[in-house]
Protein backbone atom coordinates (compact mmCIF):
# COMPACT_ATOMS: atom_id res chain seq x y z
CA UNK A 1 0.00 0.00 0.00
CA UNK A 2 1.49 3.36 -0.80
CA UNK A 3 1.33 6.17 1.16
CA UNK A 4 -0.34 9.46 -0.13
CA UNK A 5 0.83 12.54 1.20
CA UNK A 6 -1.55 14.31 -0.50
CA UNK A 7 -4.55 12.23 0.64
CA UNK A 8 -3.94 12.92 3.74
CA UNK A 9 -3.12 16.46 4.01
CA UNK A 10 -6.90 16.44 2.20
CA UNK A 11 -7.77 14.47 5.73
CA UNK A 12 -6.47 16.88 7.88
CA UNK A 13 -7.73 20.20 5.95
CA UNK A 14 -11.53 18.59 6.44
CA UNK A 15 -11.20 17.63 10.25
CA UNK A 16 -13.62 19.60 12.08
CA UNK A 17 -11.53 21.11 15.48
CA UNK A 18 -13.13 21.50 18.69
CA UNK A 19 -10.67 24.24 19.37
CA UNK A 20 -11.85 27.17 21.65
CA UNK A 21 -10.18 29.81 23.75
CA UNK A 22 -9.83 28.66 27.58
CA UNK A 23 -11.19 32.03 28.32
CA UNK A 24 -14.42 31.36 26.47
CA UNK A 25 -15.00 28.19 28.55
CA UNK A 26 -13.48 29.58 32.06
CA UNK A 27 -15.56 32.71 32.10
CA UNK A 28 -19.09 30.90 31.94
CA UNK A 29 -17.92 28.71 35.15
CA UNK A 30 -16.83 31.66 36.97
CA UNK A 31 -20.32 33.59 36.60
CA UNK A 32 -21.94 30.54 37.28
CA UNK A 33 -20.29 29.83 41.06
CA UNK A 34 -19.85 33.79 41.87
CA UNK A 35 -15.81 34.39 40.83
CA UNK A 36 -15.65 36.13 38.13
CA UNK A 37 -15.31 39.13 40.53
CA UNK A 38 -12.36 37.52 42.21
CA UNK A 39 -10.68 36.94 38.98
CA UNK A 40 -10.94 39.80 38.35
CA UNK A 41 -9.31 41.37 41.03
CA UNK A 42 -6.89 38.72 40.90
CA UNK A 43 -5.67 39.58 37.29
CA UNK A 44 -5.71 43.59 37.86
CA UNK A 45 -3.32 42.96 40.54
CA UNK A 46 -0.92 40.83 38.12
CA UNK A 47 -1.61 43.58 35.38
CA UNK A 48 -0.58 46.42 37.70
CA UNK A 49 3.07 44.46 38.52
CA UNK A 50 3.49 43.38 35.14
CA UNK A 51 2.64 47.03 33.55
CA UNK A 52 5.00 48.81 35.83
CA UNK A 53 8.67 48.64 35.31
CA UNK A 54 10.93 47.03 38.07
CA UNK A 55 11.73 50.94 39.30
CA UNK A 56 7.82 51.15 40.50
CA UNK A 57 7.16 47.58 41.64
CA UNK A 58 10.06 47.92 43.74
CA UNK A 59 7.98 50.46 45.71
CA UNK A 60 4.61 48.88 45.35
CA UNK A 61 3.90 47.47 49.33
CA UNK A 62 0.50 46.31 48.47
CA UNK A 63 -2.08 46.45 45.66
CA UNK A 64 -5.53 44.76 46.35
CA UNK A 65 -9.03 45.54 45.01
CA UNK A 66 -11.92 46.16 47.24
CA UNK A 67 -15.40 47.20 46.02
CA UNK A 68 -14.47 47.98 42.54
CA UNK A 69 -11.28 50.58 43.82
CA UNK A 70 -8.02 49.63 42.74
CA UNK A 71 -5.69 50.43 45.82
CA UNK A 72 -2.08 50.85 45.47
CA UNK A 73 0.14 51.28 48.52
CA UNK A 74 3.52 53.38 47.45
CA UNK A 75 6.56 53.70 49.92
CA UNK A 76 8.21 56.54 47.75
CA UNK A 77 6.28 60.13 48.56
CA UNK A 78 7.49 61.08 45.44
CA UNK A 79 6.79 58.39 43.27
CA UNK A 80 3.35 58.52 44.88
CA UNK A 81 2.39 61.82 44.06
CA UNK A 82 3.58 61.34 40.66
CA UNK A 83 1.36 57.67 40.26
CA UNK A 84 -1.62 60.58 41.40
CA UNK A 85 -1.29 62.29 38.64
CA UNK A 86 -2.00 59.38 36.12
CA UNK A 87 -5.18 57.60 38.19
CA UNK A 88 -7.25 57.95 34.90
CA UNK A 89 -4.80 56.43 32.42
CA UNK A 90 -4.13 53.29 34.89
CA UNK A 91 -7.86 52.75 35.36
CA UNK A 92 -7.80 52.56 31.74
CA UNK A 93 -4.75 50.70 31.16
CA UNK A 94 -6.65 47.45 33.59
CA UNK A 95 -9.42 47.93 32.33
CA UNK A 96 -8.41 47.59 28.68
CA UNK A 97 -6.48 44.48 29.81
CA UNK A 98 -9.49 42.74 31.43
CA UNK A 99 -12.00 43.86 28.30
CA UNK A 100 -14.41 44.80 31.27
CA UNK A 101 -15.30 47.87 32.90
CA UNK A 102 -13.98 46.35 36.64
CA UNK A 103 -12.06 49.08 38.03
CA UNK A 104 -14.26 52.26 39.18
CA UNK A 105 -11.31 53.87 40.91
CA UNK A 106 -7.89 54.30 41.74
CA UNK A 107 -6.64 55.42 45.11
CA UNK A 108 -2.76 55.78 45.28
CA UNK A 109 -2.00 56.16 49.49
């Protein structure tokens, strides 16, 4: 029996995938048993230290999420003050990332 390349690439181009983002199947699950919020908050904490460049995270003490507010804890006064000014574009920044409108607020302290 010979073996037809061809034929089979033929094979391959007409198998039907059952291929589908992980996010498309994850999300439904996390409605469904109330964590989508804690997700959420999860992954706009990891966006925060993976936005900022090792000269910022080095002064982050804490960032958690609490009623929609985005809190960020700064050691440096001056780096603080200068986060203040850019509340807005961060709040957009996450919540471009997370293609949901999650964070409400940013307070820098």
């Amino acid at each position: 029996m010979k073996f037809d390349l061809n034929k089979e690439h033929k094979k391959l181009a007409y198998r039907k995938t059952n291929d589908t983002p992980i996010g498309n199947i994850l999300i439904p699950y996390l409605k469904a048993y109330g964590l989508l919020d804690k997700y959420r908050a999860a992954r706009a904490k990891q966006i925060w230290f993976d936005t900022m460049g090792p000269g910022i995270r080095k002064y982050t003490a804490a960032v958690y999420v609490r009623h929609y507010k985005l809190f960020i804890n700064i050691n440096a006064a001056a780096l603080r003050q200068e986060i203040a000014f850019s509340k807005d574009k961060i709040k957009q920044l996450i919540n471009d990332e997370l293609d949901h409108e999650f964070i409400k607020e940013v307070v820098i302290w």
